[in-house]
Protein backbone atom coordinates (compact mmCIF):
# COMPACT_ATOMS: atom_id res chain seq x y z
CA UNK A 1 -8.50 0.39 -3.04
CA UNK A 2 -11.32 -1.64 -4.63
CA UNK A 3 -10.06 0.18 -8.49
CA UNK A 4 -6.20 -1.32 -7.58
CA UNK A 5 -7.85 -4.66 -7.44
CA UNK A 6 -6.79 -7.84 -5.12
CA UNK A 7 -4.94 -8.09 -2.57
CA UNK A 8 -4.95 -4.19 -1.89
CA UNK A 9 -5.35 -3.70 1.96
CA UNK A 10 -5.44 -0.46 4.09
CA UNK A 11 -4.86 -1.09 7.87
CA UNK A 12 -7.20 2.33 9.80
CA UNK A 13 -6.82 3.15 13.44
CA UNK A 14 -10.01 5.00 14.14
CA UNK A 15 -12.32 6.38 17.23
CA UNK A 16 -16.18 5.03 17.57
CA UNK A 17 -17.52 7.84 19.80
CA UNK A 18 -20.20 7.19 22.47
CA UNK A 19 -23.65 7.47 21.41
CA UNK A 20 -23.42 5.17 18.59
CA UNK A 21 -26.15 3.22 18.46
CA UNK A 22 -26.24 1.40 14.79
CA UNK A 23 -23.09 1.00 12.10
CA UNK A 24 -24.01 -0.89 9.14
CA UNK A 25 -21.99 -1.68 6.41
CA UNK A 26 -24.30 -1.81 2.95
CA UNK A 27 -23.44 -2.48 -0.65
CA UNK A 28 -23.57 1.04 -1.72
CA UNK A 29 -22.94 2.70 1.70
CA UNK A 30 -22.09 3.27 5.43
CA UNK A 31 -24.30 4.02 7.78
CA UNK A 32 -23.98 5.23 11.46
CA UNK A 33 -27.12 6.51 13.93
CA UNK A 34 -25.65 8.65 16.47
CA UNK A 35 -27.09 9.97 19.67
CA UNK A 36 -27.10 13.44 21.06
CA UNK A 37 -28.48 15.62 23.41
CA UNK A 38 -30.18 17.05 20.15
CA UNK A 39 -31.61 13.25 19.51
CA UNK A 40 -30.70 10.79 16.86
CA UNK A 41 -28.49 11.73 13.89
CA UNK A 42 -28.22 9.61 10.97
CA UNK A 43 -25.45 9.88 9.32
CA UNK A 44 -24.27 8.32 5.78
CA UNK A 45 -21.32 7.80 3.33
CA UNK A 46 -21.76 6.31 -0.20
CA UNK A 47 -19.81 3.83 -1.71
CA UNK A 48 -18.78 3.62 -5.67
CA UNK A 49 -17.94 0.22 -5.30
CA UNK A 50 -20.03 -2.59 -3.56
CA UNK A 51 -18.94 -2.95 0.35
CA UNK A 52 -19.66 -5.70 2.70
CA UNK A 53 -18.12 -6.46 6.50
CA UNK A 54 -19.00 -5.53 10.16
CA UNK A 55 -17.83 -3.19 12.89
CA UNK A 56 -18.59 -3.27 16.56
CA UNK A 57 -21.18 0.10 17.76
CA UNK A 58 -18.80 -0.16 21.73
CA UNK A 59 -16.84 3.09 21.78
CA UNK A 60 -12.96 3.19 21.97
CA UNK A 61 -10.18 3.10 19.38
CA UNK A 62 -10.86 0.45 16.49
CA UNK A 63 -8.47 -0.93 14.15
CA UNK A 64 -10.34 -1.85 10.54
CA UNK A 65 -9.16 -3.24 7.83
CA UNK A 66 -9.84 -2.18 4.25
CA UNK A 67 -9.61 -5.18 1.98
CA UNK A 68 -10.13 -5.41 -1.96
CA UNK A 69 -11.32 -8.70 -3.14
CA UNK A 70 -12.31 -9.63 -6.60
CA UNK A 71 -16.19 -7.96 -6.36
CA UNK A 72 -16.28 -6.17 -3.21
CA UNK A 73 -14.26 -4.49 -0.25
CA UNK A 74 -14.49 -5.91 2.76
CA UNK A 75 -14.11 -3.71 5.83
CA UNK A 76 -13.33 -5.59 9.27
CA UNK A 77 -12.74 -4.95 13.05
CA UNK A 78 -9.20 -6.95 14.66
């Protein structure tokens, strides 16, 4: 997305289990915390191009969009 430059967009339909308890969106990387019955699980992604946005931790289907801009993707909840 971000390499194909502006206005590049990618509309996801995606799940956000139960148990979430932290989703951040960093420049280099995604980050979820997950709960279990084994405890907390941290789980990451990495990023080769600078991120930035917000999505909601409540569980249930999300729809994000994946949007290049000029020095970042932006990744957002509608």
């Amino acid at each position: 997305m971000f390499y194909a430059g502006e206005p590049s967009k990618l509309t996801l339909n995606g799940y956000m289990p139960i148990g979430v308890t932290s989703f951040e969106i960093m420049q280099g990387e995604i980050v979820a915390n997950i709960t279990t019955s084994s405890g907390v699980t941290r789980i990451s992604f990495t990023s080769n191009v600078p991120l930035s946005g917000n999505i909601s931790i409540s569980d249930g289907v999300k729809r994000v969009e994946v949007v290049a801009q000029q020095n970042e993707v932006l990744i957002s909840e509608f």
